[in-house]
Protein backbone atom coordinates (compact mmCIF):
# COMPACT_ATOMS: atom_id res chain seq x y z
CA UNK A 1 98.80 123.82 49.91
CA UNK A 2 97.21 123.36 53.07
CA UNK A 3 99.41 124.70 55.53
CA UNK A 4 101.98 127.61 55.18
CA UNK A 5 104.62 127.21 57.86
CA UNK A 6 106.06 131.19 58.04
CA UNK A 7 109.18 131.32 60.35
CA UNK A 8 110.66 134.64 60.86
CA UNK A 9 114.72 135.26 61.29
CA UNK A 10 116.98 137.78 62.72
CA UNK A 11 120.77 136.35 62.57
CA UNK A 12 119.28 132.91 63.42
CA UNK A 13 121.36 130.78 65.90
CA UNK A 14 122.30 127.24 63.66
CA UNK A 15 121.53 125.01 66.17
CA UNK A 16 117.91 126.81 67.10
CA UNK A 17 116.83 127.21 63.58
CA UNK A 18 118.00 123.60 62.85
CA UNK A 19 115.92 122.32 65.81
CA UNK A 20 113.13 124.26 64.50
CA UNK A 21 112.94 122.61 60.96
CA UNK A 22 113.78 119.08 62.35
CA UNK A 23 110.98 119.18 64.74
CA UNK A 24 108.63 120.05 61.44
CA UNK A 25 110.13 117.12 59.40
CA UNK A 26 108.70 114.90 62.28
CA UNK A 27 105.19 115.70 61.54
CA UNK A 28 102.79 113.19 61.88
CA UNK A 29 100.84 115.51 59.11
CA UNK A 30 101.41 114.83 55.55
CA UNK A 31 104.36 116.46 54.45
CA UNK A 32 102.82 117.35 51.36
CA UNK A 33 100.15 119.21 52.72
CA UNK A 34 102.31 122.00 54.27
CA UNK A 35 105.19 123.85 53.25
CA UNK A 36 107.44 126.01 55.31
CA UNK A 37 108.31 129.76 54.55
CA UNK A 38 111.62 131.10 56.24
CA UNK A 39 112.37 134.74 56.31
CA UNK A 40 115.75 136.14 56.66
CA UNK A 41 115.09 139.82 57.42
CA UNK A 42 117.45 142.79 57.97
CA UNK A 43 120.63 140.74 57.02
CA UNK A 44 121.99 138.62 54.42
CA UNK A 45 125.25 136.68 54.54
CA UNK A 46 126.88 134.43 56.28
CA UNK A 47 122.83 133.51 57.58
CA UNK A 48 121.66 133.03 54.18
CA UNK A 49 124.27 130.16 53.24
CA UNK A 50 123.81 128.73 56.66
CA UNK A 51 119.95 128.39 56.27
CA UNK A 52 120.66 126.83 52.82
CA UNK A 53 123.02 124.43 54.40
CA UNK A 54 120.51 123.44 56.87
CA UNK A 55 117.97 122.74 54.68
CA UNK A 56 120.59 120.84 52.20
CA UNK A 57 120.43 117.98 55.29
CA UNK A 58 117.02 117.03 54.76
CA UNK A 59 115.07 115.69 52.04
CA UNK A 60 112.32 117.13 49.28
CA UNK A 61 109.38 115.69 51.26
CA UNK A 62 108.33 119.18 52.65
CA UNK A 63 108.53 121.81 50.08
CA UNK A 64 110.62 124.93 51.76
CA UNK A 65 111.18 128.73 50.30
CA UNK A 66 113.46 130.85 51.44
CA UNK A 67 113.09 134.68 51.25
CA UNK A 68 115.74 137.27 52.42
CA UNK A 69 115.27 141.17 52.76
CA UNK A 70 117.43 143.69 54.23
CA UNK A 71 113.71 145.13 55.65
CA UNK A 72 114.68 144.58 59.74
CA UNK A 73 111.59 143.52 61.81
CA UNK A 74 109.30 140.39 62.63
CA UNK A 75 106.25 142.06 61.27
CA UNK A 76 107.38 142.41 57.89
CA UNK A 77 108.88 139.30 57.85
CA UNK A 78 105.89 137.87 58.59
CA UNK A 79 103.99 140.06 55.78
CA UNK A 80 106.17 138.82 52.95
CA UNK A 81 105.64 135.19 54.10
CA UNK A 82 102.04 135.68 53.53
CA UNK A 83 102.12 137.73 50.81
CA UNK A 84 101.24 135.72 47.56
CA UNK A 85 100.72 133.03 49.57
CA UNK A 86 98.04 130.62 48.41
CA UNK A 87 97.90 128.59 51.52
CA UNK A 88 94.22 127.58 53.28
CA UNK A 89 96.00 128.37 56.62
CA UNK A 90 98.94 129.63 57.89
CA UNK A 91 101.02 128.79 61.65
CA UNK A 92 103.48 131.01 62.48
CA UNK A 93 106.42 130.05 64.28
CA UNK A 94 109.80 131.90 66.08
CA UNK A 95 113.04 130.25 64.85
CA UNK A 96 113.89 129.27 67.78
CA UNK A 97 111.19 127.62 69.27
CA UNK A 98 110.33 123.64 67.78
CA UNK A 99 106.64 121.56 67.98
CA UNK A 100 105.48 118.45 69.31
CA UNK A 101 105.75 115.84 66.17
CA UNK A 102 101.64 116.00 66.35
CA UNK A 103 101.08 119.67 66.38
CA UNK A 104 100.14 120.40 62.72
CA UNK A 105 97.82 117.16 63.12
CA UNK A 106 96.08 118.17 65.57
CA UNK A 107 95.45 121.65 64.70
CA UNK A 108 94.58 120.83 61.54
CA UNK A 109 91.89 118.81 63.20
CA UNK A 110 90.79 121.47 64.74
CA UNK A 111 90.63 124.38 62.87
CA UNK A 112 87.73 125.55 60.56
CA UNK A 113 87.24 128.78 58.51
CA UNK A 114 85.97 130.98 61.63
CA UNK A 115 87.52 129.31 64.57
CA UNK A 116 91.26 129.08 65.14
CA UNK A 117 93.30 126.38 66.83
CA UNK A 118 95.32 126.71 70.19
CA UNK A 119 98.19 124.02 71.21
CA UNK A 120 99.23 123.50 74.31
CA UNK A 121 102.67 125.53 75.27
CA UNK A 122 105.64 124.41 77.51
CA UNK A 123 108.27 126.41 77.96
CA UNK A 124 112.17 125.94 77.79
CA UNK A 125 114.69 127.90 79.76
CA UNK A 126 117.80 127.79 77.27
CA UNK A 127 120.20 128.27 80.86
CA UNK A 128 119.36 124.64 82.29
CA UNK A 129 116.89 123.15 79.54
CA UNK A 130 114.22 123.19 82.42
CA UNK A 131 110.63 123.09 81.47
CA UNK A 132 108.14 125.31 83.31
CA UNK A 133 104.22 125.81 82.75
CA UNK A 134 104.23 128.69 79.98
CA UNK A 135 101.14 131.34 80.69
CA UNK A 136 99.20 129.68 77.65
CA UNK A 137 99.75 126.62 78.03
CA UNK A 138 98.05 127.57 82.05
CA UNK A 139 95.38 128.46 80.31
CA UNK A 140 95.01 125.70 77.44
CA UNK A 141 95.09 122.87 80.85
CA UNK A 142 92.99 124.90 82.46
CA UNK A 143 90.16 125.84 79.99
CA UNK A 144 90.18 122.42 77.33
CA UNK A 145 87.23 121.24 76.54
CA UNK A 146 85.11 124.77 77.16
CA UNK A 147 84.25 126.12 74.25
CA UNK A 148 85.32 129.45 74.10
CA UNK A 149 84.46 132.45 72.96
CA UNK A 150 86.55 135.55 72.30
CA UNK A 151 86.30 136.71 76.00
CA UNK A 152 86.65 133.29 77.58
CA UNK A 153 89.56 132.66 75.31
CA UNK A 154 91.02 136.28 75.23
CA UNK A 155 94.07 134.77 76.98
CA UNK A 156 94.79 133.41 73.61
CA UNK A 157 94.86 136.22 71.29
CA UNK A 158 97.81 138.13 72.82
CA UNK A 159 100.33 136.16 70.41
CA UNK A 160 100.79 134.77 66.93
CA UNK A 161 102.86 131.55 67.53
CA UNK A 162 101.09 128.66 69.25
CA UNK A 163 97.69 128.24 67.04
CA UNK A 164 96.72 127.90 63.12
CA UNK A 165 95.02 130.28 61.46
CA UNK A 166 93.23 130.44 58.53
CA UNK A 167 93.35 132.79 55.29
CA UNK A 168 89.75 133.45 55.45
CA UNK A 169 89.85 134.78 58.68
CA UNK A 170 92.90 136.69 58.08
CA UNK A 171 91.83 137.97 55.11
CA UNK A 172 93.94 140.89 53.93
CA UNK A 173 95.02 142.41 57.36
CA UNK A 174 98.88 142.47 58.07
CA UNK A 175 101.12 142.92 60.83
CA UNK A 176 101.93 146.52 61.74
CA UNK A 177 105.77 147.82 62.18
CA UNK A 178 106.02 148.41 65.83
CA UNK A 179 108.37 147.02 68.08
CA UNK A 180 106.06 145.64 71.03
CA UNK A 181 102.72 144.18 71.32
CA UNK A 182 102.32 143.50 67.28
CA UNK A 183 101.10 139.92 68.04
CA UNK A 184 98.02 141.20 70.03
CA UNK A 185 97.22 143.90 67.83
CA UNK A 186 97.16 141.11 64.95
CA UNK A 187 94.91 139.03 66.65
CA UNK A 188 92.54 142.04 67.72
CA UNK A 189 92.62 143.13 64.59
CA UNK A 190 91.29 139.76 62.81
CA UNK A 191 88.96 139.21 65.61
CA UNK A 192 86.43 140.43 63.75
CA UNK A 193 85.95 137.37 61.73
CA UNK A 194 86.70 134.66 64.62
CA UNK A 195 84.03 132.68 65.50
CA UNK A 196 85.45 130.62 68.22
CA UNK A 197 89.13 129.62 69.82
CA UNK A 198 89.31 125.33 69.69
CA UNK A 199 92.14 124.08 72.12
CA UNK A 200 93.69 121.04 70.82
CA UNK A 201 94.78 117.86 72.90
CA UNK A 202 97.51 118.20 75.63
CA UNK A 203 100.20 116.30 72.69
CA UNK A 204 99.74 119.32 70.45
CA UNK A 205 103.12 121.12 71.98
CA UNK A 206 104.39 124.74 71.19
CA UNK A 207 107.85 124.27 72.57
CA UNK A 208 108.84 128.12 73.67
CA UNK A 209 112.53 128.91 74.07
CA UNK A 210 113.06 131.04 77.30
CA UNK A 211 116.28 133.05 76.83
CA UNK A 212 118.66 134.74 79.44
CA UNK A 213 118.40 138.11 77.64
CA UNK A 214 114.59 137.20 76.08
CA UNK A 215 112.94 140.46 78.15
CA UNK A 216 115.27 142.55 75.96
CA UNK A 217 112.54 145.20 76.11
CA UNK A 218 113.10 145.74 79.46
CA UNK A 219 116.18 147.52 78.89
CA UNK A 220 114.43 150.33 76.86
CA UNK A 221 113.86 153.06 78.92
CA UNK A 222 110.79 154.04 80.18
CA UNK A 223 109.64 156.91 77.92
CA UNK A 224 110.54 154.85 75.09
CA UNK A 225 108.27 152.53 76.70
CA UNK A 226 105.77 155.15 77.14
CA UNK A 227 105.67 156.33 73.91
CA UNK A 228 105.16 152.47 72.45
CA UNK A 229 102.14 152.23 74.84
CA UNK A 230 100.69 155.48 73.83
CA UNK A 231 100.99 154.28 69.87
CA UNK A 232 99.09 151.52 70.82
CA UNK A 233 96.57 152.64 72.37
CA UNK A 234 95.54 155.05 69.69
CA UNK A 235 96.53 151.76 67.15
CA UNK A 236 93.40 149.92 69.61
CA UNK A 237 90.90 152.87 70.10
CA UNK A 238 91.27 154.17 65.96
CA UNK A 239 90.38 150.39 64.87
CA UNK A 240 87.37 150.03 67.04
CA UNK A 241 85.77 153.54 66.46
CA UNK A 242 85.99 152.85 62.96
CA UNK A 243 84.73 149.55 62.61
CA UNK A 244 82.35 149.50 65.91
CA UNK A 245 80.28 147.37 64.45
CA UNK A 246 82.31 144.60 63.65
CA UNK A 247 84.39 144.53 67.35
CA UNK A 248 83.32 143.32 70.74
CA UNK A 249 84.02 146.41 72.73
CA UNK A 250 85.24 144.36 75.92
CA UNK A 251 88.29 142.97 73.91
CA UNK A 252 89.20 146.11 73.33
CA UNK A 253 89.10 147.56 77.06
CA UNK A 254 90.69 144.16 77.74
CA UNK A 255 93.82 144.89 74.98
CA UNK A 256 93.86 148.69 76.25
CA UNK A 257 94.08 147.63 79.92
CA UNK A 258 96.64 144.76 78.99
CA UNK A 259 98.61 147.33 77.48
CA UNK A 260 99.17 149.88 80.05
CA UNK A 261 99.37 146.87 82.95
CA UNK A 262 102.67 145.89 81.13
CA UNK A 263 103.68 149.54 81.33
CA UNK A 264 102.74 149.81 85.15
CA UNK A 265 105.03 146.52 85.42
CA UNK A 266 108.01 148.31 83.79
CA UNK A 267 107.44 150.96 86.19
CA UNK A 268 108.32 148.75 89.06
CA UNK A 269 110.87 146.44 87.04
CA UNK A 270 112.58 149.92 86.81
CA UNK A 271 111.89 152.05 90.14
């Protein structure tokens, strides 16, 4: 298999997750070069039977597996759909977000061994069904047809959704269990073995789903917040001091600083 398709679930909304899967079984890409991976983690019924049923609507072209734990959390989700996976690259996608029906096309175009591939990104307010210039997809208009390099492109490597990926670069690194800011440690993590971020054409959509209640974080309170930010930065600072050979040392001040900016943010949000 080409392609591995892993989408994450936490009590998945029917019509989302629905949206989700139609929008991959209107691929321009052949269907039988990807799969899709769904994983229902940190609850079981009545969501299991209702992802079946979904599924039960379309036909065998794409090949789709299923996987439920009672593990909670996105990174682990993620994990399992990778592990044992024989894929040559994977895309990673949030339940409740959909794609453009040329998004695995043109990625796939894109993408080699040591370079990922970045769509373009709109995003949806669920409220209204308005569409507003998402902060990537800013940056995708504003930087296509650079080439970029890790700095240039650092913009890009704060999330997992959005781009493909492939095993080689990857490699064996996973996801680590924390609760914010998994996605960039991910990507800083594997950064080691990216050569190069390709932006795709403008038709190559990430549709993002904008929720009333999506800055749940926010309602954490601040030492909790605190105490995330200090994990990571150790998380950031014991990578690169034992691998300082492999790591560009300015994505790392960038990450650190990105970190404790969001913090500062809350600070306000809060005061």
């Amino acid at each position: 298999m080409e392609i591995s398709v892993i989408i994450p679930t936490y009590k998945p909304d029917y019509s989302y997750l629905n949206k989700c899967i139609g929008s991959l079984f209107a691929q321009t890409f052949n269907h039988s070069e990807f799969d899709i991976v769904i994983i229902l983690n940190g609850c079981n019924e009545p969501y299991l039977s209702m992802i079946n049923d979904i599924i039960s609507k379309y036909d065998d072209s794409i090949v789709i597996h299923v996987i439920q734990t009672d593990v909670p959390g996105q990174s682990n989700a993620r994990n399992m759909g990778m592990n044992g996976n024989d894929a040559s690259y994977y895309c990673f996608i949030d339940y409740d977000d959909w794609v453009s029906p040329k998004y695995l096309e043109r990625l796939y175009a894109s993408v080699s061994n040591d370079s990922i591939a970045q769509s373009n990104v709109i995003a949806i307010y669920d409220s209204d069904n308005s569409q507003a210039e998402d902060y990537i997809g800013f940056y995708h208009n504003k930087l296509y047809g650079s080439n970029l390099t890790l700095i240039k492109g650092v913009h890009f490597l704060s999330n997992v959704a959005t781009k493909l990926i492939s095993k080689d670069i990857i490699s064996n690194d996973r996801f680590y269990d924390i609760n914010v800011g998994e996605d960039a440690l991910f990507m800083t993590t594997i950064s080691c073995r990216i050569r190069s971020i390709v932006l795709t054409e403008s038709d190559a959509v990430y549709y993002r789903r904008i929720h009333d209640n999506s800055l749940v974080h926010s309602k954490r309170p601040l030492k909790e917040w605190f105490k995330n930010r200090c994990r990571l930065t150790v998380l950031y600072l014991r990578l690169f001091l034992c691998n300082m050979r492999k790591y560009n040392i300015f994505l790392f001040l960038h990450r650190i600083a990105a970190v404790w900016k969001g913090f500062i943010k809350e600070c306000f949000k809060k005061g």
